[in-house]
Protein backbone atom coordinates (compact mmCIF):
# COMPACT_ATOMS: atom_id res chain seq x y z
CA UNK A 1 0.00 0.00 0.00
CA UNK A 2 3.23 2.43 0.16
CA UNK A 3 3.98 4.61 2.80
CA UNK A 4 1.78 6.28 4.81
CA UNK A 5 0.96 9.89 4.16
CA UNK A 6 0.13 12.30 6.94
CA UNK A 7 -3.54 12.77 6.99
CA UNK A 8 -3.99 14.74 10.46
CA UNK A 9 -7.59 15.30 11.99
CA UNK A 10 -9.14 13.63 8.85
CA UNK A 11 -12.21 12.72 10.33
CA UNK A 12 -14.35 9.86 8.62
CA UNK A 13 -17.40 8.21 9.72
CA UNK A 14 -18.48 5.02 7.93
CA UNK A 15 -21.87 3.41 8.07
CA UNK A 16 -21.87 0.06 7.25
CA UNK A 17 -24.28 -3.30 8.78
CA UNK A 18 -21.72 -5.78 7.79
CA UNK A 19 -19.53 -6.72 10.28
CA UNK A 20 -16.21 -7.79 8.51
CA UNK A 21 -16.64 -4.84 6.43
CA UNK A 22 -16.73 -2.59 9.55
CA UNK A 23 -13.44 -4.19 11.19
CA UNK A 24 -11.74 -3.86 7.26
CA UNK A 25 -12.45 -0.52 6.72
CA UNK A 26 -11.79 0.62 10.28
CA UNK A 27 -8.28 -1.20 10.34
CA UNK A 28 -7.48 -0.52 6.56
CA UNK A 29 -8.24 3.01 7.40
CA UNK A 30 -7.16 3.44 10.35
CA UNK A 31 -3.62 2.36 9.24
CA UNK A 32 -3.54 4.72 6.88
CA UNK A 33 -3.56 7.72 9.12
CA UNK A 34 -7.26 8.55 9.74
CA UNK A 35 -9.40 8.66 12.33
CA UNK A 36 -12.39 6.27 12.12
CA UNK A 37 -15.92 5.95 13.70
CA UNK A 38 -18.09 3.63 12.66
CA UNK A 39 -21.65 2.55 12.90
CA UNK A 40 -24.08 0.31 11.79
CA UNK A 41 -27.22 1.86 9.87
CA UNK A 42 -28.17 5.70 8.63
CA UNK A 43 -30.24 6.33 11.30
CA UNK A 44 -27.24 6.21 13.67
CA UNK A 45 -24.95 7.96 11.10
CA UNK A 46 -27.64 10.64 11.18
CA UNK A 47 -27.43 11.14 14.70
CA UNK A 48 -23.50 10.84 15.20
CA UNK A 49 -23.11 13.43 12.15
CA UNK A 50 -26.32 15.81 14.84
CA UNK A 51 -23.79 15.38 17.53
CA UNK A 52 -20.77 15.66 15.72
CA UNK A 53 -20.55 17.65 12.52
CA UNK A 54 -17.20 17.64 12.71
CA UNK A 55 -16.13 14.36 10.47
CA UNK A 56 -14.32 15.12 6.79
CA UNK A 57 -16.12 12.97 4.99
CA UNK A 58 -18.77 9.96 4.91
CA UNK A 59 -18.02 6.28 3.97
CA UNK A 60 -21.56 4.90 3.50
CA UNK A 61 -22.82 1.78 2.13
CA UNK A 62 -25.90 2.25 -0.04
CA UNK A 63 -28.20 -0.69 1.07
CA UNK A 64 -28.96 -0.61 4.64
CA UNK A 65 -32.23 -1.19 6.92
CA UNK A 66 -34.05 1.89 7.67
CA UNK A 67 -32.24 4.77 6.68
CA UNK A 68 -30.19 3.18 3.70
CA UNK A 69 -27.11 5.44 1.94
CA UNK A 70 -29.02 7.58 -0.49
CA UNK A 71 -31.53 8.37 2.20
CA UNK A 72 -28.10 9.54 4.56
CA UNK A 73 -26.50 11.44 1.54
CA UNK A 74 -29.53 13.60 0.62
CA UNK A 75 -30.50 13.81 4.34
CA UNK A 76 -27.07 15.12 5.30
CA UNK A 77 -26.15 17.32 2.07
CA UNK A 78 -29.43 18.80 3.33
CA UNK A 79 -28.79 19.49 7.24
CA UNK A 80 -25.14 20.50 7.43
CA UNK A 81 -22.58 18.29 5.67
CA UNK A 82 -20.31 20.52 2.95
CA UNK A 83 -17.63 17.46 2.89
CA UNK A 84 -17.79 14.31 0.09
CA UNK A 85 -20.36 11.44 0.33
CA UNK A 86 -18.40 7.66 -0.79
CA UNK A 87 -21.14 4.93 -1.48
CA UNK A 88 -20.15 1.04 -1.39
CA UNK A 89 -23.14 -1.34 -2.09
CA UNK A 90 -22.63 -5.17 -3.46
CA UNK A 91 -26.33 -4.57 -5.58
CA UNK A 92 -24.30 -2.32 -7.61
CA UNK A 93 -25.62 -0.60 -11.24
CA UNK A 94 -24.88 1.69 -13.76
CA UNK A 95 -27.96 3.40 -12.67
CA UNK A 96 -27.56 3.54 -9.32
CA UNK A 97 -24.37 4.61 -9.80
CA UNK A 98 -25.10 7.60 -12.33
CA UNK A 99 -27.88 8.21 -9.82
CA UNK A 100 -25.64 8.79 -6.91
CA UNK A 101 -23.25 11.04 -8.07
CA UNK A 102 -25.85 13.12 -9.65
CA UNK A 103 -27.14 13.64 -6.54
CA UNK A 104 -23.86 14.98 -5.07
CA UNK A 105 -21.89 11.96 -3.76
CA UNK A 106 -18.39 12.40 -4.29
CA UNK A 107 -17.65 8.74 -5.87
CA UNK A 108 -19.19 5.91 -5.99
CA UNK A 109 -17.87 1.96 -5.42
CA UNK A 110 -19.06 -1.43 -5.96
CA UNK A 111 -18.54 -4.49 -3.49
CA UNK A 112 -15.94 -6.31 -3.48
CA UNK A 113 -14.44 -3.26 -2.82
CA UNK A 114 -10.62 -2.98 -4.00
CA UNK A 115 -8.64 -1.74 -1.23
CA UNK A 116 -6.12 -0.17 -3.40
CA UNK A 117 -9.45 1.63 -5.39
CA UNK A 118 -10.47 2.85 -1.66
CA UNK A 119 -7.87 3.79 -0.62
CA UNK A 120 -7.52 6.10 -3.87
CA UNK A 121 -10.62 7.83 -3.56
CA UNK A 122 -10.29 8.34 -0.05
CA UNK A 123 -7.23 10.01 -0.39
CA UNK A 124 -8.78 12.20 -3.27
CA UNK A 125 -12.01 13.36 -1.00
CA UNK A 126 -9.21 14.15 1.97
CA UNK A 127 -7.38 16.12 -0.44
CA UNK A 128 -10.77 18.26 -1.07
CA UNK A 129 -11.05 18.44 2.28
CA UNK A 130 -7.47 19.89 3.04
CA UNK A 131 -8.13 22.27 0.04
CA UNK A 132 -11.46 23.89 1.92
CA UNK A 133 -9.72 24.20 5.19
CA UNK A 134 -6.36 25.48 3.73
CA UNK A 135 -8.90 28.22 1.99
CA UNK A 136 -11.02 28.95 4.61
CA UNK A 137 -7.73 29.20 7.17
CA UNK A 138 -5.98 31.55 4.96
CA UNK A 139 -9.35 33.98 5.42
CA UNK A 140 -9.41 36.37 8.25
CA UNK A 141 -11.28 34.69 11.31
CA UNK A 142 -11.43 31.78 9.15
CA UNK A 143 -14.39 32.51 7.99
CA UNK A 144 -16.10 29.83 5.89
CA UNK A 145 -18.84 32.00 4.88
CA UNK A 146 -16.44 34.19 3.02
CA UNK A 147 -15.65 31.14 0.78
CA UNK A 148 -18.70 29.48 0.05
CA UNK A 149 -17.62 28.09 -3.56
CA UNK A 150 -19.62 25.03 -3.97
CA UNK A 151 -18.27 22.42 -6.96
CA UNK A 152 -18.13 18.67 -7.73
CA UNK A 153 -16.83 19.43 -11.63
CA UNK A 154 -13.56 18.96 -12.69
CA UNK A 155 -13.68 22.60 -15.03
CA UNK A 156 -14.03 24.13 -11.38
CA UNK A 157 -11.63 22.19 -9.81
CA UNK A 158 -9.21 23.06 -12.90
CA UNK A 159 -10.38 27.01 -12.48
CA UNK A 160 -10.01 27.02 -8.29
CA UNK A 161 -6.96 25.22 -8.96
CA UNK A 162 -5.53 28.04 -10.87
CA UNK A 163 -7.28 30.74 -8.54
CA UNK A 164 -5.37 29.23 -6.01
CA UNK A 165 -2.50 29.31 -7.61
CA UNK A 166 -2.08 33.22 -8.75
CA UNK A 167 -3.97 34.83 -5.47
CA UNK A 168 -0.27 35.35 -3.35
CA UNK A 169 0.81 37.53 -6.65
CA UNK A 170 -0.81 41.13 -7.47
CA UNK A 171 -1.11 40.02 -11.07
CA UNK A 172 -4.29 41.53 -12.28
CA UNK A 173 -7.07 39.09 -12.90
CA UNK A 174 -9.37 39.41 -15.48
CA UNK A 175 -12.77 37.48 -14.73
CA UNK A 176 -15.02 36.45 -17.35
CA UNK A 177 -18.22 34.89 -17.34
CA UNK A 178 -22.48 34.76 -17.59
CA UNK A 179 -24.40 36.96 -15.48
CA UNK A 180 -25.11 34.88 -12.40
CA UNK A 181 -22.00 32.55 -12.92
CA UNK A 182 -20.00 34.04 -9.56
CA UNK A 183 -18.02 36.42 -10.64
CA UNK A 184 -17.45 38.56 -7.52
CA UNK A 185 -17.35 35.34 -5.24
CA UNK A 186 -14.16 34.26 -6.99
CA UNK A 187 -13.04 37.51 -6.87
CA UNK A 188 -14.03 37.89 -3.20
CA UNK A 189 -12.03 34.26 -2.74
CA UNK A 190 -9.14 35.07 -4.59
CA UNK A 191 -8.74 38.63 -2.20
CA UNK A 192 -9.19 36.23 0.63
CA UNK A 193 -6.68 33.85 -0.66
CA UNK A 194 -4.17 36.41 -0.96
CA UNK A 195 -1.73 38.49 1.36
CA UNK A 196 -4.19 41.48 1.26
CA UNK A 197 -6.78 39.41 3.01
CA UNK A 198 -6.90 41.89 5.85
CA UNK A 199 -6.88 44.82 3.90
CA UNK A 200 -10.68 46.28 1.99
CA UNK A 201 -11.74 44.41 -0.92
CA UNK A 202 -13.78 47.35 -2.92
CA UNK A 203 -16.05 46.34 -5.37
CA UNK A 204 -17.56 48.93 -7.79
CA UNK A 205 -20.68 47.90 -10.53
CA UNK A 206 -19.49 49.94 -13.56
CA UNK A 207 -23.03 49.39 -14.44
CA UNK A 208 -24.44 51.11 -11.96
CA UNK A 209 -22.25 54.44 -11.67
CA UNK A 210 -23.67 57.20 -14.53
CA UNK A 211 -20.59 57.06 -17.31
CA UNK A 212 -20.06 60.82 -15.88
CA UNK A 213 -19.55 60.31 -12.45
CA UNK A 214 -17.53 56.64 -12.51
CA UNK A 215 -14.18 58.79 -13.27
CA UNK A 216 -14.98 60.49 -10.15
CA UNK A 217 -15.98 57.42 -8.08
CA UNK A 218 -13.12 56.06 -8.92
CA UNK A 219 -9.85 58.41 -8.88
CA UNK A 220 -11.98 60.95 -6.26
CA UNK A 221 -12.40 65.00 -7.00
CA UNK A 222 -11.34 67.87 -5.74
CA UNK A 223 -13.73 70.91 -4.28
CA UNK A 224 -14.90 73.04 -7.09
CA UNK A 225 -13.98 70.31 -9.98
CA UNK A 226 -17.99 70.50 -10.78
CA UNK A 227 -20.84 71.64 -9.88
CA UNK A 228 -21.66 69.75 -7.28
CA UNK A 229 -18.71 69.13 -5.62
CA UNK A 230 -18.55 70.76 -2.56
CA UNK A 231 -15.45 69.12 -0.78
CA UNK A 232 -12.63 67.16 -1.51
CA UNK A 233 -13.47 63.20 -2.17
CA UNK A 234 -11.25 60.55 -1.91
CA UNK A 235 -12.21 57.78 -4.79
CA UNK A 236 -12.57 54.38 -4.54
CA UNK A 237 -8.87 53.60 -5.85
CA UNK A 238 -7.80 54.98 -2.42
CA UNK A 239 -10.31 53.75 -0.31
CA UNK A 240 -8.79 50.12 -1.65
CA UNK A 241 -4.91 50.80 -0.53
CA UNK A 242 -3.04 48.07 -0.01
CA UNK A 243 -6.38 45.80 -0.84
CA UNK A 244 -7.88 44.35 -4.12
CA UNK A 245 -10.01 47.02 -6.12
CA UNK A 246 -12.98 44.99 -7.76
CA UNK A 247 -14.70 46.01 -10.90
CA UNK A 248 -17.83 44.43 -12.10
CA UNK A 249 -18.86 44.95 -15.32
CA UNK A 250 -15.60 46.33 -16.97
CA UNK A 251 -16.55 46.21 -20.53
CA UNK A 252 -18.93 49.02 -19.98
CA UNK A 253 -16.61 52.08 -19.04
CA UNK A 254 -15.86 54.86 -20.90
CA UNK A 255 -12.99 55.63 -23.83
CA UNK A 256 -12.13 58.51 -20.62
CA UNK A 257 -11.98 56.01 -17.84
CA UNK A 258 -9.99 53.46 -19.62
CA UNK A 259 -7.38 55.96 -20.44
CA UNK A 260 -6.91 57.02 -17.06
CA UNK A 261 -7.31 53.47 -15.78
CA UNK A 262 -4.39 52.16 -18.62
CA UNK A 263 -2.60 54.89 -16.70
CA UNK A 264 -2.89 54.13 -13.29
CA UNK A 265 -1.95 50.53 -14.01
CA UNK A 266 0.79 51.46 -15.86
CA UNK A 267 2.04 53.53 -13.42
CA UNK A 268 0.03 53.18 -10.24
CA UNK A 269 -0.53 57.21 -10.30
CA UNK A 270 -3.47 59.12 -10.82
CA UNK A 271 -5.09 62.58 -10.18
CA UNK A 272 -8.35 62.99 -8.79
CA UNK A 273 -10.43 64.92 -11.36
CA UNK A 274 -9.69 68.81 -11.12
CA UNK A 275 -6.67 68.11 -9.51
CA UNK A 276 -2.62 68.80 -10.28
CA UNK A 277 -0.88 66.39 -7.76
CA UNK A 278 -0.10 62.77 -8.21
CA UNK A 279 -0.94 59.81 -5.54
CA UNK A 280 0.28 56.70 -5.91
CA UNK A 281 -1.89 53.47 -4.54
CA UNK A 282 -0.82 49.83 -4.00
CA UNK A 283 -3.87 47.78 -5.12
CA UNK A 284 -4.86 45.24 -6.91
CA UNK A 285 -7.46 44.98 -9.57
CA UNK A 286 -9.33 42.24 -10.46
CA UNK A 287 -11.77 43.10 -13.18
CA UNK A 288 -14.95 40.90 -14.47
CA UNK A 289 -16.94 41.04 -17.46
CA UNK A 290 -20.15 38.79 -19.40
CA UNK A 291 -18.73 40.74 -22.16
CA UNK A 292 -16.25 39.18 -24.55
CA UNK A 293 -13.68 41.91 -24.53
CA UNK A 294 -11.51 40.38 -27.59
CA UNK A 295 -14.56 40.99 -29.39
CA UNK A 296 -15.42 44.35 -27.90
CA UNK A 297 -11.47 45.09 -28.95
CA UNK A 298 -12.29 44.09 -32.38
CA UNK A 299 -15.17 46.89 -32.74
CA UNK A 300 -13.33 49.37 -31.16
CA UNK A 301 -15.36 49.17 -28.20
CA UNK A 302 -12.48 48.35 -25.82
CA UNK A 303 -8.49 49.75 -25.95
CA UNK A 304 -6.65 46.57 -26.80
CA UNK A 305 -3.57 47.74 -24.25
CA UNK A 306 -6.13 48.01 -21.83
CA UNK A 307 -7.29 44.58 -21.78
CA UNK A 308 -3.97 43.17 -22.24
CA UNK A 309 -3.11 45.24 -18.81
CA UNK A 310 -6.62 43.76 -17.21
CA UNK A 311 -6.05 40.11 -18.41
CA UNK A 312 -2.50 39.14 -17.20
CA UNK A 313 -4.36 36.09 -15.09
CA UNK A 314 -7.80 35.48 -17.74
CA UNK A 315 -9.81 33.09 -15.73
CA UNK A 316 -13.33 32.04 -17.31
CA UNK A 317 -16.22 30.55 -15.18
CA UNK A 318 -18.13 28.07 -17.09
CA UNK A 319 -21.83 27.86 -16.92
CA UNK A 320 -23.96 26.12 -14.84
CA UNK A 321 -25.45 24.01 -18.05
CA UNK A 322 -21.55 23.65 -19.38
CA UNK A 323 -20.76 21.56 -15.55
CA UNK A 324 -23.94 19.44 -14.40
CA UNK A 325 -21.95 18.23 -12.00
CA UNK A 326 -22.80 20.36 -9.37
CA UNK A 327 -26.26 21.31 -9.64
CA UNK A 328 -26.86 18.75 -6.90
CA UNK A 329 -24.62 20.11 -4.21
CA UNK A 330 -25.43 23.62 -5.34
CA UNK A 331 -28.86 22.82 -4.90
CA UNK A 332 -28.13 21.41 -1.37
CA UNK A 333 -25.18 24.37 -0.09
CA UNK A 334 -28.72 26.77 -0.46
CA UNK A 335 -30.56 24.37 0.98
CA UNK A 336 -28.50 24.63 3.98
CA UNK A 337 -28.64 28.45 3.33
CA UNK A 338 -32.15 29.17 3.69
CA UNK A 339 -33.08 26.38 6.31
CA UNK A 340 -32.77 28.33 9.18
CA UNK A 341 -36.24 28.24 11.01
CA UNK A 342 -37.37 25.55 8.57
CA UNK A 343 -37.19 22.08 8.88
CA UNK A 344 -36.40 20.80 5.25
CA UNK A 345 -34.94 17.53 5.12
CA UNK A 346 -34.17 17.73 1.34
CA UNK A 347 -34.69 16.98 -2.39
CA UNK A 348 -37.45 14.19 -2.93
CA UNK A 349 -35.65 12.64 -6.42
CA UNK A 350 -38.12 13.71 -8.68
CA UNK A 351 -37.97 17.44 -8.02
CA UNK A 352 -34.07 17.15 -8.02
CA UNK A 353 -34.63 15.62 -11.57
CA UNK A 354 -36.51 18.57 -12.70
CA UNK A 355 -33.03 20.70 -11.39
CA UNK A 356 -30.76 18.47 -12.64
CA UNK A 357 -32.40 18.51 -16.04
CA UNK A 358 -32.85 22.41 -16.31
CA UNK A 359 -30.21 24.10 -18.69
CA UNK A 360 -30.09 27.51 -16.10
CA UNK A 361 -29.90 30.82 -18.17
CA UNK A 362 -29.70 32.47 -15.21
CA UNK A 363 -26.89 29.95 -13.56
CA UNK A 364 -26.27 30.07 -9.87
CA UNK A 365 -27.84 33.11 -8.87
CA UNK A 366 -31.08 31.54 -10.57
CA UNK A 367 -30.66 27.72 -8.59
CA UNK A 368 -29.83 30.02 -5.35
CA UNK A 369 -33.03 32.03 -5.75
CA UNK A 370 -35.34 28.92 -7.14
CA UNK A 371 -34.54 26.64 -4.09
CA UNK A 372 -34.85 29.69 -1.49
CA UNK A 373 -38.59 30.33 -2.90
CA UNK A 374 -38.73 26.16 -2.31
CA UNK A 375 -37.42 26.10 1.41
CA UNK A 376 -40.02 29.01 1.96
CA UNK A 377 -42.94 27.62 0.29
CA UNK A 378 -42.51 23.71 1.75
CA UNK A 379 -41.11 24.68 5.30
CA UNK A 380 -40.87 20.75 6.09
CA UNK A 381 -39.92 17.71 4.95
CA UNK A 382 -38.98 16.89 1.33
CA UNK A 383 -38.99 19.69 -1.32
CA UNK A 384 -41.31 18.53 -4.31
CA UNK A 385 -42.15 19.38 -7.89
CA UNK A 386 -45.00 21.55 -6.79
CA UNK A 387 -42.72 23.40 -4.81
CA UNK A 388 -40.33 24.63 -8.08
CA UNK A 389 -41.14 27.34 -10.57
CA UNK A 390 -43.39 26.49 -13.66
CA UNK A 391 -40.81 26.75 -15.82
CA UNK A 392 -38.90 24.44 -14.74
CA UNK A 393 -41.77 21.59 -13.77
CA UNK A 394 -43.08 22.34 -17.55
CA UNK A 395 -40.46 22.28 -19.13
CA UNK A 396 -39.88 18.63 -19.60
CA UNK A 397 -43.56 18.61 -21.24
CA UNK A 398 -42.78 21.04 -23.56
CA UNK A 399 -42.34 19.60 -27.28
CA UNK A 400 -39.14 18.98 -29.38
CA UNK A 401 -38.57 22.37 -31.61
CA UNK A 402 -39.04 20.65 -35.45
CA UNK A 403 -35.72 20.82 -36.92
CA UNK A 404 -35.30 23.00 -40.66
């Protein structure tokens, strides 16, 4: 089996009713470096994950009396578990199989079990695991909340991965994306990720800010530069020192603020508007867009030394149709979210069909809103069909478009 690899405070509870398979997995394990509890249905997996939520991750066979392992994975992705789901079962299937995973367990293994295979994906879910914590310890207070970036798909991993990766630099980032895809999470993650985590992370919607004013919002004016301006302002660019400067919606500024912003990250001077002296800011930018800025480059739309300046680190976050994979667990994270008060126990299949099966123009912001309106309207228990939006409980009725 090779060498042992450190795998301190991984916490893993396995629920299993066969005997020998208990005393395996608990020795194979437990050799291996992690810490093991065990017990024998999903009832009392239920109730040791109520009284401790503090276990890494779930080793679960599938068929069990009672409370059997899809029950305990949808039951515990609803209450509080964030951390991977491993089924075993000997009555394995394609189906089940395919079934399971789309419903947010991590992998998925079939009796005999191979040790070697186990052991594998173990180590993989413990890996996620140490990646979570080593993010949410690098944020201030460790705050979890600050990092709630929920993902199963391997594009995400790949795109965390590299997040990860560039957040100690103060390269600037260039975000790209649909509406609703997370855009100022990863920027929020990426600030929190970085050295400047205690410093203000600024974002600005360059949507939102009247083209006239933005130059001001940004750089800051002096008294008498307008009408209007009765005092001296400092801009946004300052109010981010030493911090990350965010800026939603880039695509949309003016031929005058990109000038002046080419400038300041050229040079990391500015003015304030009406004034003559020079200030000079450390911050980063990381800038976002559901433009496609090539193409905006192309019309004229967009200064091409701009972008190049904005898009040292171009990271691009797929959509939610483009990485199925975690509709489940997305569905489940605001599940958790909004059950405060409630008592939802979680998805009954066929409603989590109807979201798995729903291509999401409106991506997470739209599965975030859609199951908050469901934990509202069914308070208890399972949420059902009746309890989604029409379009997405119609939609599968809806006929084929006849092809020209």
């Amino acid at each position: 089996m090779g060498a042992a690899v450190d795998k301190d405070k991984i916490r893993i509870l396995v629920a299993e009713d066969d005997e020998q398979m208990v005393d395996l997995l608990v020795r194979v394990l437990g050799e291996e470096g992690y810490e093991v509890t065990a017990v024998r249905d999903g009832a009392q997996a239920l109730a040791k994950l109520e009284q401790d939520p503090g276990f890494d991750l779930v080793l679960t066979d599938l068929r069990m009396p009672g409370v059997d392992g899809m029950e305990l994975l949808r039951r515990a992705m609803a209450r509080q578990l964030r951390q991977p789901v491993i089924l075993m079962t000997a009555f394995g299937s394609i189906e089940s199989a395919v079934q399971a995973m789309r419903e947010g367990a991590y992998h998925y293994l079939a009796k005999p079990v191979h040790i070697e295979d186990l052991l594998e994906i173990v180590g993989s879910a413990a890996d996620v695991v140490r990646q979570q914590r080593g993010a949410e310890s690098a944020i201030p207070g460790g705050n979890a909340s600050f990092f709630p970036i929920v993902f199963r798909s391997a594009s995400m991993a790949s795109l965390l991965k590299m997040a990860y990766e560039v957040a100690a630099s103060s390269a600037s980032v260039l975000i790209t994306g649909s509406s609703g895809t997370g855009k100022e999470l990863l920027a929020r993650a990426i600030h929190g990720l970085s050295p400047r985590a205690s410093k203000p992370f600024v974002a600005v919607d360059c949507n939102a800010i009247p083209e006239t004013l933005l130059e001001s919002e940004l750089f800051g004016h002096r008294r008498g530069a307008f009408t209007g301006a009765t005092s001296d302002k400092r801009g946004l660019v300052e109010e981010a020192s030493e911090g990350t400067l965010f800026l939603d919606e880039i695509g949309n500024i003016s031929q005058v603020v990109q000038a002046k912003l080419l400038r300041f990250l050229q040079e990391r001077r500015f003015r304030r508007v009406g004034d003559t002296e020079e200030r000079v800011v450390n911050v980063r930018l990381i800038s976002a867009s559901n433009r496609d800025l090539r193409e905006a480059v192309e019309q004229g739309d967009f200064r091409e030394d701009l972008f190049y300046r904005l898009s040292v680190i171009p990271l691009r976050i797929p959509d939610l149709k483009d990485r199925r994979e975690d509709i489940a667990p997305l569905a489940y994270h605001f599940v958790r979210k909004f059950n405060s008060g409630y008592k939802i126990e979680g998805i009954r299949k066929d409603a989590l069909e109807l979201l798995l099966e729903y291509p999401w123009p409106g991506n997470v912001r739209q599965i975030e809103n859609v199951v908050e309106r469901a934990v509202i309207l069914r308070k208890a228990g399972l949420i059902q069909p009746r309890d989604l939006p029409e379009e997405i409980t119609t939609r599968t009725a809806m006929p084929a478009a006849k092809s020209l």
